[in-house]
C-alpha atoms as a PDB file:
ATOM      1  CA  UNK A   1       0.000   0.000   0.000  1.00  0.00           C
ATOM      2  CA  UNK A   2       2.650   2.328   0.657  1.00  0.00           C
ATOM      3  CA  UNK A   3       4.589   1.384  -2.014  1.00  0.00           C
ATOM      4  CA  UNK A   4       1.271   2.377  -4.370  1.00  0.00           C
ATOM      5  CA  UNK A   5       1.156   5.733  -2.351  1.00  0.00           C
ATOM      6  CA  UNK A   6       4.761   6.802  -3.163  1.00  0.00           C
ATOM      7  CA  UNK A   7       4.523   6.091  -6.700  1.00  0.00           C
ATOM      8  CA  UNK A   8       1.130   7.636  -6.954  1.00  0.00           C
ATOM      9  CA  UNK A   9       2.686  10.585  -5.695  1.00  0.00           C
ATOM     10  CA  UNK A  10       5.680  10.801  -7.814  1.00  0.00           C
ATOM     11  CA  UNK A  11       3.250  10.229 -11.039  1.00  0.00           C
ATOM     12  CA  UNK A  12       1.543  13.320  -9.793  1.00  0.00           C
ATOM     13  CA  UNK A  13       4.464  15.693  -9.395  1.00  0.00           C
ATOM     14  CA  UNK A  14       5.868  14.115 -12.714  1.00  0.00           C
ATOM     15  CA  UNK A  15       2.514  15.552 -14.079  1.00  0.00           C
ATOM     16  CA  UNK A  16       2.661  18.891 -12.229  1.00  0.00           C
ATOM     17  CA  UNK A  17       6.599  19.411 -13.988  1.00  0.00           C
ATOM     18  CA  UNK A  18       5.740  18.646 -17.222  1.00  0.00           C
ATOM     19  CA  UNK A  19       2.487  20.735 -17.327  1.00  0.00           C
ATOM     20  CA  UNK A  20       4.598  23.586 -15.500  1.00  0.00           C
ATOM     21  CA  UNK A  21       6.936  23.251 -18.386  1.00  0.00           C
ATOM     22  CA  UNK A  22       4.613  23.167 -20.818  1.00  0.00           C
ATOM     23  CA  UNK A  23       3.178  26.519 -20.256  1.00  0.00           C
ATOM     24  CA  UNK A  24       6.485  27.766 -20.144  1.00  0.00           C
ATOM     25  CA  UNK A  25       6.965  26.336 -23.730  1.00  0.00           C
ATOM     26  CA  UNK A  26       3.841  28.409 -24.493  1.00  0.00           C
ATOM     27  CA  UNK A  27       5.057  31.478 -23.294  1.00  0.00           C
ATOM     28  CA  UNK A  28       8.422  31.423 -24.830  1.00  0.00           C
ATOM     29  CA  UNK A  29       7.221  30.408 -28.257  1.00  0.00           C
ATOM     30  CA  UNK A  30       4.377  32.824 -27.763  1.00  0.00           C
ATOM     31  CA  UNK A  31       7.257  35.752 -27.018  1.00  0.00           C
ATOM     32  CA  UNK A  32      10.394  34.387 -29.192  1.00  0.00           C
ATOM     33  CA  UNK A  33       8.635  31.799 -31.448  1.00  0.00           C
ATOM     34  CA  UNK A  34       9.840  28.177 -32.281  1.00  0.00           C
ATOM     35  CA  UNK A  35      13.129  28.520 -33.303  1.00  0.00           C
ATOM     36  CA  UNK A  36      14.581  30.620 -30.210  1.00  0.00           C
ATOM     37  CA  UNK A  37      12.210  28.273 -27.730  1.00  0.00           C
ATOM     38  CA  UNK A  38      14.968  26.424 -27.244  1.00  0.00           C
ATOM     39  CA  UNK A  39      14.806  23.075 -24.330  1.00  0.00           C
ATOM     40  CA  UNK A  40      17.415  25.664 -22.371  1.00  0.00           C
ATOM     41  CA  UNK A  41      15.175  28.774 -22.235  1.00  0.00           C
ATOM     42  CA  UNK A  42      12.065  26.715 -21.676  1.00  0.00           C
ATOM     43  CA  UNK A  43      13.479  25.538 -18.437  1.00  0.00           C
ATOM     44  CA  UNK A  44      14.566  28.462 -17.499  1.00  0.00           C
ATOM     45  CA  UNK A  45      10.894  29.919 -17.856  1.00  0.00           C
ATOM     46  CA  UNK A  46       9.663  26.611 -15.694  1.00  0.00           C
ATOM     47  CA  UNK A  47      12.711  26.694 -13.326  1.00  0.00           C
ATOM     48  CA  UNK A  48      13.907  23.256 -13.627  1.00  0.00           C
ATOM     49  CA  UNK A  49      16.524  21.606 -15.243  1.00  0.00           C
ATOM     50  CA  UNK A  50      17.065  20.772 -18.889  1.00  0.00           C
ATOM     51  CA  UNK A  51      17.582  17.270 -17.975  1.00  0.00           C
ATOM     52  CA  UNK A  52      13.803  16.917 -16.123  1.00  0.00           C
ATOM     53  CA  UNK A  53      12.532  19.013 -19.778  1.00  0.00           C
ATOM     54  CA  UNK A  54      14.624  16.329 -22.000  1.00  0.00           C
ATOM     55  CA  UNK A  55      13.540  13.192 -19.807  1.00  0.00           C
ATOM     56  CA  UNK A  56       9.837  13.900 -20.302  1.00  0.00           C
ATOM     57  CA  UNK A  57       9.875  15.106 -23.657  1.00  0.00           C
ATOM     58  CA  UNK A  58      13.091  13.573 -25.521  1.00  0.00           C
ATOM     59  CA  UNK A  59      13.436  16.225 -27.774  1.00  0.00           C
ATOM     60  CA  UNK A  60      12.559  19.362 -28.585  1.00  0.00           C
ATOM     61  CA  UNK A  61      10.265  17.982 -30.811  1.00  0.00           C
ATOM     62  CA  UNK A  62       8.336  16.040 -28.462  1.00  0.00           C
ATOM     63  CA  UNK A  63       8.160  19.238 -26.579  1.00  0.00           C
ATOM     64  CA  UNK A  64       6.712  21.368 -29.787  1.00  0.00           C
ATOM     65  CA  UNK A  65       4.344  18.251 -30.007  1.00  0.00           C
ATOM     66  CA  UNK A  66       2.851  18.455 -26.290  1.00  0.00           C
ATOM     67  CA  UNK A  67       2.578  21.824 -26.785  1.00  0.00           C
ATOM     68  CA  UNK A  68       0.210  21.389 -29.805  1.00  0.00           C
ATOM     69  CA  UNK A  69      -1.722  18.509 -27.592  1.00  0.00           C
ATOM     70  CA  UNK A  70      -2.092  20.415 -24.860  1.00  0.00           C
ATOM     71  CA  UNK A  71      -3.454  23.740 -26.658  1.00  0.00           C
ATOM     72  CA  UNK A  72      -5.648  21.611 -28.816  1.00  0.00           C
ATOM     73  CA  UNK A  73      -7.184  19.565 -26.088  1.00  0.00           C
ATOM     74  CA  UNK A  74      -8.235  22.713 -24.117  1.00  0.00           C
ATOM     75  CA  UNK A  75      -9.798  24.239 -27.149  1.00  0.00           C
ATOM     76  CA  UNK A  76     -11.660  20.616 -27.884  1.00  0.00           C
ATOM     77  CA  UNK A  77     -13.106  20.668 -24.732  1.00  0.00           C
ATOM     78  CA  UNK A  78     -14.658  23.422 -25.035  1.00  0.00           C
ATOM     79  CA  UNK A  79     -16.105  22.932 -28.315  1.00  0.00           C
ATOM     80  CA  UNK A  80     -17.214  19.179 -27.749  1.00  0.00           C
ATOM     81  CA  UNK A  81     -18.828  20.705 -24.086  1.00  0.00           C
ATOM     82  CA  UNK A  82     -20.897  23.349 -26.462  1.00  0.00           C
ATOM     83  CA  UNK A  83     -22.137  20.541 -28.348  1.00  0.00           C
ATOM     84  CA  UNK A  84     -22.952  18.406 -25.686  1.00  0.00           C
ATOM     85  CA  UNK A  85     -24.566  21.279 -23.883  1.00  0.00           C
ATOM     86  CA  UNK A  86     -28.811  22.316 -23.547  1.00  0.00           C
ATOM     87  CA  UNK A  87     -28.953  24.544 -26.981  1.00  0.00           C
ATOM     88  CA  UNK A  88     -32.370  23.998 -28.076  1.00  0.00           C
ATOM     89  CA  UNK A  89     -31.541  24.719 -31.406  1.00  0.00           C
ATOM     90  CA  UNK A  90     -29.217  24.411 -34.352  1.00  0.00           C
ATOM     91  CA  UNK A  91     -29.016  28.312 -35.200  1.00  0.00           C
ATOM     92  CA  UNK A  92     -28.169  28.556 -31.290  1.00  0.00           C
ATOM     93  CA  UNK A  93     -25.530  25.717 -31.331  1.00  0.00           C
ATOM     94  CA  UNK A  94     -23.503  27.279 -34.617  1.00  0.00           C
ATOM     95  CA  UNK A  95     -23.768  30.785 -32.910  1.00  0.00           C
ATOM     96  CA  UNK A  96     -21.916  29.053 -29.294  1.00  0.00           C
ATOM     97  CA  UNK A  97     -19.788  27.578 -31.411  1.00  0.00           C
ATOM     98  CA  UNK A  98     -18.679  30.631 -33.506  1.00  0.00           C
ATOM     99  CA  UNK A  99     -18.493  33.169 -30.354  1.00  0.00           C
ATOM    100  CA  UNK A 100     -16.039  30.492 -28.416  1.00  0.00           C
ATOM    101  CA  UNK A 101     -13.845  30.172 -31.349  1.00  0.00           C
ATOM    102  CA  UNK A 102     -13.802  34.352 -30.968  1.00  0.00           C
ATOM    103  CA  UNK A 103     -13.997  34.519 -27.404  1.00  0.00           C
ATOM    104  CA  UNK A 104     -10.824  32.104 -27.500  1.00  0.00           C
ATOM    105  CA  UNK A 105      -9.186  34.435 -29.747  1.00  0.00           C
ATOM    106  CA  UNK A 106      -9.606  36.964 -26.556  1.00  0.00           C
ATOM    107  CA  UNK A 107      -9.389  34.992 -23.865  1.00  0.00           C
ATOM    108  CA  UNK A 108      -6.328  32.676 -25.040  1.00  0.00           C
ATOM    109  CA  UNK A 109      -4.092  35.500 -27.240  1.00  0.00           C
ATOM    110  CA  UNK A 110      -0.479  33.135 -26.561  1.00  0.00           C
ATOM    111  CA  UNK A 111      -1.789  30.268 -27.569  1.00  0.00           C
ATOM    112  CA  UNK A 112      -2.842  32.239 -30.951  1.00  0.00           C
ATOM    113  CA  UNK A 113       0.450  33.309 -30.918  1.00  0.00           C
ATOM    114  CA  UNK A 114       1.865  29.922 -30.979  1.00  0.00           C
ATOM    115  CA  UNK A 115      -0.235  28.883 -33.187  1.00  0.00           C
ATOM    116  CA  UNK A 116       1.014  31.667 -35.710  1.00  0.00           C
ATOM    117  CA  UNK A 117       4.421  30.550 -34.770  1.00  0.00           C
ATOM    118  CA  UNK A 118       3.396  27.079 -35.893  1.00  0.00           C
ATOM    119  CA  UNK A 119       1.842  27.889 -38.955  1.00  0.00           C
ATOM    120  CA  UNK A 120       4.711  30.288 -39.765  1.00  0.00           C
ATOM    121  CA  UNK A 121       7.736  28.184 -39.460  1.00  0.00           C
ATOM    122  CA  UNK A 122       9.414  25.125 -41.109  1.00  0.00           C
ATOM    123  CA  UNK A 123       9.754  23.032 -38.054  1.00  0.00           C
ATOM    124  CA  UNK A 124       6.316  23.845 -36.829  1.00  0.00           C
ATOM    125  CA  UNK A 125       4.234  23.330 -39.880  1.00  0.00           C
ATOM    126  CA  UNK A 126       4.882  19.274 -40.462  1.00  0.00           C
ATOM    127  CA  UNK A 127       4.140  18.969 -36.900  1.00  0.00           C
ATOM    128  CA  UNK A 128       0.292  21.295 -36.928  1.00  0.00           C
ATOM    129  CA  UNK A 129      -0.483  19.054 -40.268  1.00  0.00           C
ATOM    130  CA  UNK A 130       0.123  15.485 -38.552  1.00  0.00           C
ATOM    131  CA  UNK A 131      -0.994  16.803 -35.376  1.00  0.00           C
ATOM    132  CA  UNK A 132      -3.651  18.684 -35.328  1.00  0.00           C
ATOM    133  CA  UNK A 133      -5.447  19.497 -38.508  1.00  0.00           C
ATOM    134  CA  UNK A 134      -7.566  16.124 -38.493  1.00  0.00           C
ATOM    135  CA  UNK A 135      -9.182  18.456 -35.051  1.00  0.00           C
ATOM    136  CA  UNK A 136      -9.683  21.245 -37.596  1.00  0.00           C
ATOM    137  CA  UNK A 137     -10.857  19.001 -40.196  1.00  0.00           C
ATOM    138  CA  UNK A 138     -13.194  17.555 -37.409  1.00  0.00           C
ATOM    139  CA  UNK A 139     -14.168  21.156 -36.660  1.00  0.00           C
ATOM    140  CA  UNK A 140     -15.211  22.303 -39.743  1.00  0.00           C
ATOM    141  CA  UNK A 141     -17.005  19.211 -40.459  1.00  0.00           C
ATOM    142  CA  UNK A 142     -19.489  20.002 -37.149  1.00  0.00           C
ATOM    143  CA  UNK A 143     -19.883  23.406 -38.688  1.00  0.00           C
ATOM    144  CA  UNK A 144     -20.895  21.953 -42.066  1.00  0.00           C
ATOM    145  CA  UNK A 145     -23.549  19.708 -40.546  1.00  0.00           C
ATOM    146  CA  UNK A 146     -24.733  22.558 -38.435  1.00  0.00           C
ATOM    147  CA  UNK A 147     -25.051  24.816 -41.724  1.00  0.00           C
ATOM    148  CA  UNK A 148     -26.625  22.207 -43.306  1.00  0.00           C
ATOM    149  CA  UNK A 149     -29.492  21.422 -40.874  1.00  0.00           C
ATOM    150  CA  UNK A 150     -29.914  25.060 -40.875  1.00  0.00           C
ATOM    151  CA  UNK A 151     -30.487  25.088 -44.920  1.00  0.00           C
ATOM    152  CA  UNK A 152     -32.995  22.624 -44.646  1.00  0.00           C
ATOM    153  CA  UNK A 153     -34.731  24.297 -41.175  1.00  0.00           C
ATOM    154  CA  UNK A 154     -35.191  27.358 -43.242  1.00  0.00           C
ATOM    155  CA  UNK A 155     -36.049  25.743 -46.418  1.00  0.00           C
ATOM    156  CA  UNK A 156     -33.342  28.017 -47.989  1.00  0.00           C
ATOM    157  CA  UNK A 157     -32.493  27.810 -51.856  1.00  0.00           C
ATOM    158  CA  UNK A 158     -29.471  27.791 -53.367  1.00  0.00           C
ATOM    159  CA  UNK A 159     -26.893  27.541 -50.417  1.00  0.00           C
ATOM    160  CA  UNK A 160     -23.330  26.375 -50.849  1.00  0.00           C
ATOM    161  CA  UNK A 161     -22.727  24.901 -47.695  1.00  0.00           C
ATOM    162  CA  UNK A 162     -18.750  24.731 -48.427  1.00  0.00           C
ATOM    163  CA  UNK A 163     -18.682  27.956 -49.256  1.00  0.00           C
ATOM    164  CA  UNK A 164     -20.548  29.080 -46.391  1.00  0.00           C
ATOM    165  CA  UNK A 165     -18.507  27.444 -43.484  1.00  0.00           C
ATOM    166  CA  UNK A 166     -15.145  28.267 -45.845  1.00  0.00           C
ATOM    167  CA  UNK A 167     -16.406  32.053 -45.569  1.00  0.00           C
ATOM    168  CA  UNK A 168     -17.390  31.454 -41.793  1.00  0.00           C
ATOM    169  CA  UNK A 169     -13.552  29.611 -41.272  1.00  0.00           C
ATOM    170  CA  UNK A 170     -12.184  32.591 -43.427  1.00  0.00           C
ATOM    171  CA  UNK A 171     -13.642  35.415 -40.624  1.00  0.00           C
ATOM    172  CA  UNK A 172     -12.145  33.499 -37.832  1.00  0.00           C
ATOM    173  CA  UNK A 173      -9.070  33.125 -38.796  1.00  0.00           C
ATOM    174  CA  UNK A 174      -8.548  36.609 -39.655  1.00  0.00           C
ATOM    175  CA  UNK A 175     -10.126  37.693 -36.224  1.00  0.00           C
ATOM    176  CA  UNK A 176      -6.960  35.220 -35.043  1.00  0.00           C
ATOM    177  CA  UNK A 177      -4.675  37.038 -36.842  1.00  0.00           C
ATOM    178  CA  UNK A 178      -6.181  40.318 -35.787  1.00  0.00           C
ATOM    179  CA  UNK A 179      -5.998  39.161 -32.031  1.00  0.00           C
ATOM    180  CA  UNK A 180      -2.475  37.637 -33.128  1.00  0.00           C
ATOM    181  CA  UNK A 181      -0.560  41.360 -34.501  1.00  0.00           C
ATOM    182  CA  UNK A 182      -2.838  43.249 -31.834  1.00  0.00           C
ATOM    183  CA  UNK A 183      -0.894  45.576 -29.292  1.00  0.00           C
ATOM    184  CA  UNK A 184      -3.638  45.114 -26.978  1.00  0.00           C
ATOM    185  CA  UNK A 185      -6.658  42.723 -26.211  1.00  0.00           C
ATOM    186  CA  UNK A 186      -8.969  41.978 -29.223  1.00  0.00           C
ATOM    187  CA  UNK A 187     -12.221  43.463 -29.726  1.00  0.00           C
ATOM    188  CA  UNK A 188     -14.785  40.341 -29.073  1.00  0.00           C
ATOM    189  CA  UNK A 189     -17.311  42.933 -29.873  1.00  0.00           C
ATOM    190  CA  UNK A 190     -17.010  43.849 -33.043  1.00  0.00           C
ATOM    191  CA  UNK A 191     -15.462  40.279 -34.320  1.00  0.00           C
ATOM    192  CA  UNK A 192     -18.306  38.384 -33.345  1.00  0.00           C
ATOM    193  CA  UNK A 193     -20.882  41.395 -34.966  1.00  0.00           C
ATOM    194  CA  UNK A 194     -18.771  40.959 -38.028  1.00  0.00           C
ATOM    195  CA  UNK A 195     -19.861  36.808 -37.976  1.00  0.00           C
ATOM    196  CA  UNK A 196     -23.575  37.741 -36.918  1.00  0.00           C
ATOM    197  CA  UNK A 197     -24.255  40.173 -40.053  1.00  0.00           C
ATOM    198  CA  UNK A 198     -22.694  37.349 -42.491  1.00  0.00           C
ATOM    199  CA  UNK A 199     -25.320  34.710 -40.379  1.00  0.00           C
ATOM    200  CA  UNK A 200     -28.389  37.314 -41.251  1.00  0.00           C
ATOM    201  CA  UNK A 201     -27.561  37.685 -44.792  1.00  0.00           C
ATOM    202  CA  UNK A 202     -27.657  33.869 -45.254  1.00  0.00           C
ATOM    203  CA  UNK A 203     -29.835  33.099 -42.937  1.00  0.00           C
ATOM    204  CA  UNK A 204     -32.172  35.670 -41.769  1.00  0.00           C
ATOM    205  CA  UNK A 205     -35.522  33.813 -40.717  1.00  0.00           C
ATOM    206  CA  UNK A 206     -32.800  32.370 -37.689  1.00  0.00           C
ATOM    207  CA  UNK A 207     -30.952  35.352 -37.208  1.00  0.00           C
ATOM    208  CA  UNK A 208     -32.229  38.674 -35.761  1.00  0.00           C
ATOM    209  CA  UNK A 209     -30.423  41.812 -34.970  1.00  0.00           C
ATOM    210  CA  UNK A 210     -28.315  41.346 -31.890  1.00  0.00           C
ATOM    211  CA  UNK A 211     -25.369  43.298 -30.178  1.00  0.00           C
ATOM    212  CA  UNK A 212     -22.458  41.844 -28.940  1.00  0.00           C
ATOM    213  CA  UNK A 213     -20.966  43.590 -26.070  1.00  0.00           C
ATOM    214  CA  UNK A 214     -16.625  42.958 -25.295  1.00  0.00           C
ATOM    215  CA  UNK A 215     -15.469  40.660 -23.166  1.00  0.00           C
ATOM    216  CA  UNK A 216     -12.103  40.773 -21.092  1.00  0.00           C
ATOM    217  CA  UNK A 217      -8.936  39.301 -22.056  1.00  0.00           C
ATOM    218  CA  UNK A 218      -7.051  36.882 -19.724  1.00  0.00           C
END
């Protein structure tokens, strides 16, 4: 029993270090990007040794990869919790779905960064396509069912569903960006009024004038 104890223990502070070193990955890559997050620097930021950052991650690599997992895995539970949640209806869903991908954008701005930094650089890219980019596939493929049921709600004519969640994907990501090259926190407010007016125009029997008001960054 004691034996169980002790190693229970030690398999929680093992946790503890590597998710204490994984934010400081964030934060350096978010400040310095990928190439200059070096394992040195990184343990520095988490004030441990490069030897504790090497033995749980072999490589910088496997760092840069639990980096991805961990971002990715905080913004899927978030999602998958919307869609799992009470909405009573599919224009209500999309619209939860649409103002936590901008409220992230506000809420999370380094882990846009590092995303950027991902997108942005050699060593990062390979690693966003194998790792994470079936989530966004998975992602846009909840939007496109969403859109769809909506189409056929409304009994609208003529909608190009791909187009629709490609234009929808297209406003995010440059509300990202925005949030991403801002000197201060991003406007939530007029991002997510920027979404609504391109949900009335295609579907207006589900959408009604609303106002978004701005939410705080972290």
């Amino acid at each position: 029993m004691r034996i169980a104890k002790t190693t229970d223990k030690r398999r929680i502070r093992g946790e503890r270090s590597k998710q204490a070193i994984v934010k400081a990955a964030i934060s350096c890559i978010a400040r310095r990007g990928l190439h200059d997050a070096t394992l040195e620097r990184v343990a520095q930021k988490a004030k441990v040794s490069k030897a504790l950052v090497a033995f749980h991650f072999k490589s910088k690599t496997g760092m840069l990869g639990a980096v991805l997992d961990h971002q990715e895995t905080i913004f899927e539970k978030g999602w998958d919790a919307i869609l799992a949640g009470n909405s009573i209806s599919t224009s209500g869903t999309l619209l939860e779905l649409l103002d936590y991908d901008v409220r992230f954008s506000v809420e999370y701005r380094d882990f846009i960064s590092v995303w950027h930094a991902y997108w942005g650089e050699p060593e990062g890219n390979s690693l966003y396509r194998n790792l994470s980019q079936p989530r966004d596939e998975r992602y846009e493929k909840d939007v496109r069912r969403l859109l769809s049921n909506l189409t056929k709600e409304g009994k609208y004519n003529d909608i190009n569903i791909t187009a629709v969640e490609r234009g929808i994907n297209a406003m995010v990501f440059g509300i990202w960006r925005d949030s991403h090259l801002a000197n201060g926190p991003n406007d939530y407010s007029n991002g997510m009024q920027a979404i609504y007016a391109y949900l009335q125009k295609v579907f207006p029997l589900h959408y009604k004038p609303k106002v978004f008001r701005k939410k705080k960054s972290r």
